[in-house]
Protein backbone atom coordinates (compact mmCIF):
# COMPACT_ATOMS: atom_id res chain seq x y z
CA UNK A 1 -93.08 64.40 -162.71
CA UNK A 2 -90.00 66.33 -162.71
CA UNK A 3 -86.95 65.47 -164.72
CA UNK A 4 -84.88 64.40 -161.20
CA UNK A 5 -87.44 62.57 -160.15
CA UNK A 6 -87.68 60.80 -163.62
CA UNK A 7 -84.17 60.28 -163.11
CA UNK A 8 -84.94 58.21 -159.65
CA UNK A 9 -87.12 56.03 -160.83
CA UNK A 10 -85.10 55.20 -164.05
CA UNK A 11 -81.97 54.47 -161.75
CA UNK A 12 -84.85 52.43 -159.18
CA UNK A 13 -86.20 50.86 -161.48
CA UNK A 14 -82.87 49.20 -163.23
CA UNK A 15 -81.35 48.48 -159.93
CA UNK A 16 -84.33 46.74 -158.56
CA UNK A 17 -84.11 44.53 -161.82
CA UNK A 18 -80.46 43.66 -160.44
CA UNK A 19 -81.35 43.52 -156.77
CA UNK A 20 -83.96 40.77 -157.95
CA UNK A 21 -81.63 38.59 -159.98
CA UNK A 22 -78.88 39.31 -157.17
CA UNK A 23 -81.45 37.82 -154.58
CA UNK A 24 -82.97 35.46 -156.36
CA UNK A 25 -79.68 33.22 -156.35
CA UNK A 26 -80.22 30.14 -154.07
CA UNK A 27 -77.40 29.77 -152.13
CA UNK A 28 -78.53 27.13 -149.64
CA UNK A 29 -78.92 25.03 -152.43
CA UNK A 30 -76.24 26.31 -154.45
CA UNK A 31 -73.82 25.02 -151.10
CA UNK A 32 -75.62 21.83 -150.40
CA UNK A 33 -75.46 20.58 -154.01
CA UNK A 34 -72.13 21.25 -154.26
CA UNK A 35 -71.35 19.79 -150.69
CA UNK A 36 -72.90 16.48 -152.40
CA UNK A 37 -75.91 16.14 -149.96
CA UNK A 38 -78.59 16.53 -152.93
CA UNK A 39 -81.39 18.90 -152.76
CA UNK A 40 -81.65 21.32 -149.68
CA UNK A 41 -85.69 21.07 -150.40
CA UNK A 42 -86.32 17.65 -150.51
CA UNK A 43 -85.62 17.48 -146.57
CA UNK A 44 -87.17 19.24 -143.48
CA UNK A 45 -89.52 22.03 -144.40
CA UNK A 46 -88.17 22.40 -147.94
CA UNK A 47 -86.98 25.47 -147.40
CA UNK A 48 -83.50 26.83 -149.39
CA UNK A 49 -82.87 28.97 -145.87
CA UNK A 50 -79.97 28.88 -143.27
CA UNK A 51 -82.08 26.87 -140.73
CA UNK A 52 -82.97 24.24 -143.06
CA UNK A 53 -79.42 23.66 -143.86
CA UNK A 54 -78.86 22.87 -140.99
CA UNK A 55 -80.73 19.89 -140.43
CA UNK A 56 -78.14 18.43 -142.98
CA UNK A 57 -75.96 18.66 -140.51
CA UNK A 58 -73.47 21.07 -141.85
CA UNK A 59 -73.28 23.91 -138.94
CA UNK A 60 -69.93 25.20 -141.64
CA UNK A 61 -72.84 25.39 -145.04
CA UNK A 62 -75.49 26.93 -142.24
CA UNK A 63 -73.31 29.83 -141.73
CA UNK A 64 -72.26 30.45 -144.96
CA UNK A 65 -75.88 30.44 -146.07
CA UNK A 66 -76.39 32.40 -143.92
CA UNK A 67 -73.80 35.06 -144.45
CA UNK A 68 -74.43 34.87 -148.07
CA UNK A 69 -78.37 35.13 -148.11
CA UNK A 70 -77.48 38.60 -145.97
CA UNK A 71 -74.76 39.63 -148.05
CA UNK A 72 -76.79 39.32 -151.44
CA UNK A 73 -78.80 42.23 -149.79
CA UNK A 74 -76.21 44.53 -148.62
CA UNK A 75 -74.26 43.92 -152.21
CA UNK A 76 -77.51 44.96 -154.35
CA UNK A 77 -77.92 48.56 -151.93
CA UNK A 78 -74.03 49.72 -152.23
CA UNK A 79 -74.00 48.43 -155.94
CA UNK A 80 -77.00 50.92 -156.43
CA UNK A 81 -75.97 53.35 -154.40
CA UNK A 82 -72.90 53.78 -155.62
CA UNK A 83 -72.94 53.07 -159.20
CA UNK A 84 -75.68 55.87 -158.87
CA UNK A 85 -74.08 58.33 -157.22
CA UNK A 86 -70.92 57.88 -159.88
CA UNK A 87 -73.77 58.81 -162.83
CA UNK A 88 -75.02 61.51 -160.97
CA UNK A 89 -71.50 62.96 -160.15
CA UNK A 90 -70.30 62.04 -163.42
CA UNK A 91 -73.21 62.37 -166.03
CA UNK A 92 -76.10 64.48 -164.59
CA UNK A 93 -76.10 67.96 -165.79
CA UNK A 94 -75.97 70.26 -162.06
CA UNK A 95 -79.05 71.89 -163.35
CA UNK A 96 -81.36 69.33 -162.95
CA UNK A 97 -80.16 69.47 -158.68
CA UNK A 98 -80.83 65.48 -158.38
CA UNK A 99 -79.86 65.21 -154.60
CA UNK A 100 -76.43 63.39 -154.52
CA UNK A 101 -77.16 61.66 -151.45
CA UNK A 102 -80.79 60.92 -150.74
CA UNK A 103 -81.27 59.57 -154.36
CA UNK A 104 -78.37 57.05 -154.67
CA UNK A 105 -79.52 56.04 -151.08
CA UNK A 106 -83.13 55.39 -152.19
CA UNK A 107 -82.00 53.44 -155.51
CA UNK A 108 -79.49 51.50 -153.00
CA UNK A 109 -82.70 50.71 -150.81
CA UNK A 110 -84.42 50.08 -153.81
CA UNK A 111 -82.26 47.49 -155.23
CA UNK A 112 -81.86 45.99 -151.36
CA UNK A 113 -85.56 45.65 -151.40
CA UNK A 114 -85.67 43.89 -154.42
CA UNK A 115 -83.08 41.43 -153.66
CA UNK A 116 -85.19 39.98 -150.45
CA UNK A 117 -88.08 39.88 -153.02
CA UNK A 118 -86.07 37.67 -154.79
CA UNK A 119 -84.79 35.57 -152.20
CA UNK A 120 -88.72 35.29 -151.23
CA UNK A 121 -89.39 34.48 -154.77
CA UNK A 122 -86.60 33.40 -156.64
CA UNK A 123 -86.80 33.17 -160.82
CA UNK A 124 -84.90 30.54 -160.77
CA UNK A 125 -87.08 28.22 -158.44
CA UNK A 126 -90.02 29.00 -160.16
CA UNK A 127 -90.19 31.74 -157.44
CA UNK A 128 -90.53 29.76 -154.20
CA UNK A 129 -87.54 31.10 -152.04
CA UNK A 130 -87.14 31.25 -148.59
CA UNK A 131 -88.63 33.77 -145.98
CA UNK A 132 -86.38 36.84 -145.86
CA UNK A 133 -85.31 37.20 -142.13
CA UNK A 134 -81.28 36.99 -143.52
CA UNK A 135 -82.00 38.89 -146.53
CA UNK A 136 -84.26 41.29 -144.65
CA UNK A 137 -81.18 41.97 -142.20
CA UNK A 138 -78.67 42.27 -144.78
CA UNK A 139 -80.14 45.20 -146.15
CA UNK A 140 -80.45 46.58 -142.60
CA UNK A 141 -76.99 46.50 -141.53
CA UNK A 142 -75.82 48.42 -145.27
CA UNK A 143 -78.59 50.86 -145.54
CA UNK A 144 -78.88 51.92 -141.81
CA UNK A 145 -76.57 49.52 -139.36
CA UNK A 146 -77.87 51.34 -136.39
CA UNK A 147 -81.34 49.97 -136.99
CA UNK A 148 -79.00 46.39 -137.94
CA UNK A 149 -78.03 46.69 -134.59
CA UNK A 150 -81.43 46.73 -133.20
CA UNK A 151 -82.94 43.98 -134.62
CA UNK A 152 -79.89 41.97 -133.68
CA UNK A 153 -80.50 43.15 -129.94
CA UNK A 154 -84.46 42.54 -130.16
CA UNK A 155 -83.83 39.61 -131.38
CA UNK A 156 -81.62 37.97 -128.48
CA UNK A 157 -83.76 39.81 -125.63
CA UNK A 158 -86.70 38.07 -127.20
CA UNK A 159 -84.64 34.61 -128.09
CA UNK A 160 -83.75 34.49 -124.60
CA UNK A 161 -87.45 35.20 -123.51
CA UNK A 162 -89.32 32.53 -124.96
CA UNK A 163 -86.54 30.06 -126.79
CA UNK A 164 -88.08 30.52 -130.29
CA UNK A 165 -86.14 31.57 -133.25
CA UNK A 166 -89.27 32.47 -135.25
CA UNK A 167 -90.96 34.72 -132.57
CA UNK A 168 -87.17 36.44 -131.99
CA UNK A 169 -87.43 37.11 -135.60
CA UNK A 170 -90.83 38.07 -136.20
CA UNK A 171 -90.62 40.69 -133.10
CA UNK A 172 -87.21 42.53 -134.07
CA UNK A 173 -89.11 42.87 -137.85
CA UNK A 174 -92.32 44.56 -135.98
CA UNK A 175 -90.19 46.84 -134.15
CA UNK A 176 -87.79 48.01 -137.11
CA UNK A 177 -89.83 50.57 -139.30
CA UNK A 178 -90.55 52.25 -135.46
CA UNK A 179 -86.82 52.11 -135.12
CA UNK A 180 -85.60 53.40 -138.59
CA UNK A 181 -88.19 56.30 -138.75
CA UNK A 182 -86.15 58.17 -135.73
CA UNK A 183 -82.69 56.90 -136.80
CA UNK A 184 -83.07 57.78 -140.18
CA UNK A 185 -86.30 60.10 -140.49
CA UNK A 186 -84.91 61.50 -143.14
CA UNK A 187 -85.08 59.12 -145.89
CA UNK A 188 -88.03 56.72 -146.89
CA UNK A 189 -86.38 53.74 -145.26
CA UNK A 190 -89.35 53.42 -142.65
CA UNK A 191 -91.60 52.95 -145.66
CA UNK A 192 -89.69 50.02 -147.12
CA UNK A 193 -88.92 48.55 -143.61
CA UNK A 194 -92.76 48.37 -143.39
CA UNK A 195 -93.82 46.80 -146.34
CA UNK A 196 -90.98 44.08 -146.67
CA UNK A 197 -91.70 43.57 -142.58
CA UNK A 198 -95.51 42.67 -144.36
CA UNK A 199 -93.92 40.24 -146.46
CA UNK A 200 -92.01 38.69 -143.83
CA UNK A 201 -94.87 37.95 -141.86
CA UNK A 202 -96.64 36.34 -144.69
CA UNK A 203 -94.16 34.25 -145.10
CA UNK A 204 -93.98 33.31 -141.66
CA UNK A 205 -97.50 32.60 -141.28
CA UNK A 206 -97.45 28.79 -140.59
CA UNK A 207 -94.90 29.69 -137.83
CA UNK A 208 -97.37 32.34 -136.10
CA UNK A 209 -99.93 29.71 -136.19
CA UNK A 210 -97.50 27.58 -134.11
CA UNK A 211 -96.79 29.98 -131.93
CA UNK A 212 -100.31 30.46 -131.39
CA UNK A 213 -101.10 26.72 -130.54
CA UNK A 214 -98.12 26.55 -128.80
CA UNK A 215 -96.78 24.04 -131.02
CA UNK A 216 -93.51 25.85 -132.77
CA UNK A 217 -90.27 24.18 -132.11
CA UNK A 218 -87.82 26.22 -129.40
CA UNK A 219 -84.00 26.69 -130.30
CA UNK A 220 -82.16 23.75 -128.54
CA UNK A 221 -85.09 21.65 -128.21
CA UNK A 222 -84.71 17.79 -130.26
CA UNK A 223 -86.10 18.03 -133.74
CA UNK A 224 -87.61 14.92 -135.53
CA UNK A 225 -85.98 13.58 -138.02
CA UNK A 226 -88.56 14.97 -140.30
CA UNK A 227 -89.37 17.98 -139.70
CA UNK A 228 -93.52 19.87 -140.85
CA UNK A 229 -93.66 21.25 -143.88
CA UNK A 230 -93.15 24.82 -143.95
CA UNK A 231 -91.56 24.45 -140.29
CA UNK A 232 -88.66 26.58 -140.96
CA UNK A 233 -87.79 28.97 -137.50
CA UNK A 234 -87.41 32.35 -139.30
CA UNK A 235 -83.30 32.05 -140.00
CA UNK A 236 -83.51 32.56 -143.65
């Protein structure tokens, strides 16, 4: 291994570490709590996500979980990114010619990556998180908002299709590493697409078993009071 490429994975490495803790903060239940409506996963499908918010009611915490479960994504790719670039500009000896862009970008998707593993798996909940559609987009629209854009437009062509939130989802994530290896073919952002689109669907694996049977919930249609386990629709 050289000594730039050393430098990558040291800069990876401790930004992941951040992305995870960044990710791994619960802010579904973080909002409910505080809203005074108890614990986010003692009703519906347990989940700490945006949809399961909203069966409290509280369209205002929904969004805001929403936003923030997205947000944690984007924050942990420009905080490596460009706390990276600033060493490299700032403290890297020229010599050792570590790229100034494609290496803060891969730390930045590094860290990104991490923080939907730790929304997935948070530390703090003894790692059961929620399933990483917001978080996943998040780091879209910061790393490559082109591809953002994408998903978002999959995602309504397919909402509209066949009225189910957790399909929309789980076809705009199959699509995206196709996507993001001709918008941005030259970076490794197709790679890390792929493997967090894996997790996604393993997460999402009592919904595709619903949509199999023909059993998972469509957007507008009356829920029950309460909801399956594990029924969340692929919002958060």
């Amino acid at each position: 291994m050289t000594l730039p490429q050393t430098v990558e994975l040291a800069l990876s490495i401790g930004f992941a570490v951040i992305g995870y803790l960044l990710g791994s903060i619960p802010f579904g239940l973080v909002l409910t709590k505080m809203a005074g409506l108890g614990d986010i996963r003692s009703i519906g499908s347990g989940n700490i996500g945006a949809t399961n918010v909203l069966r409290t009611g509280r369209k205002d915490l929904a969004l805001a979980t929403l936003l923030l479960d997205a947000g944690k994504a984007g924050a942990a790719f420009f905080i490596g990114w460009g706390v990276a670039q600033h060493l490299i500009q700032n403290y890297i000896p020229l010599g050792l010619r570590v790229d100034l862009w494609s290496t803060p970008y891969t730390v930045g998707l590094c860290a990104g990556a991490a923080a939907f593993i730790g929304h997935c798996y948070p530390v703090w909940l003894k790692f059961k998180g929620g399933k990483g559609v917001a978080t996943y987009v998040g780091l879209l629209f910061a790393a490559m908002w082109q591809v953002g854009l994408a998903f978002g437009a999959i995602w309504l062509l397919t909402a509209a299709l066949f009225r189910m939130s957790s399909c929309a989802a789980l076809v705009a994530t199959l699509v995206t590493p196709l996507i993001a290896y001709f918008i941005v073919p030259y970076s490794n952002a197709w790679i890390v697409t792929a493997a967090l689109a894996v997790l996604i669907y393993w997460r999402h694996r009592a919904n595709i078993q619903r949509i199999l049977v023909g059993t998972e919930p469509k957007i507008g249609s009356k829920k029950k009071d309460a909801a399956p386990p594990d029924a969340e629709n692929g919002a958060a």
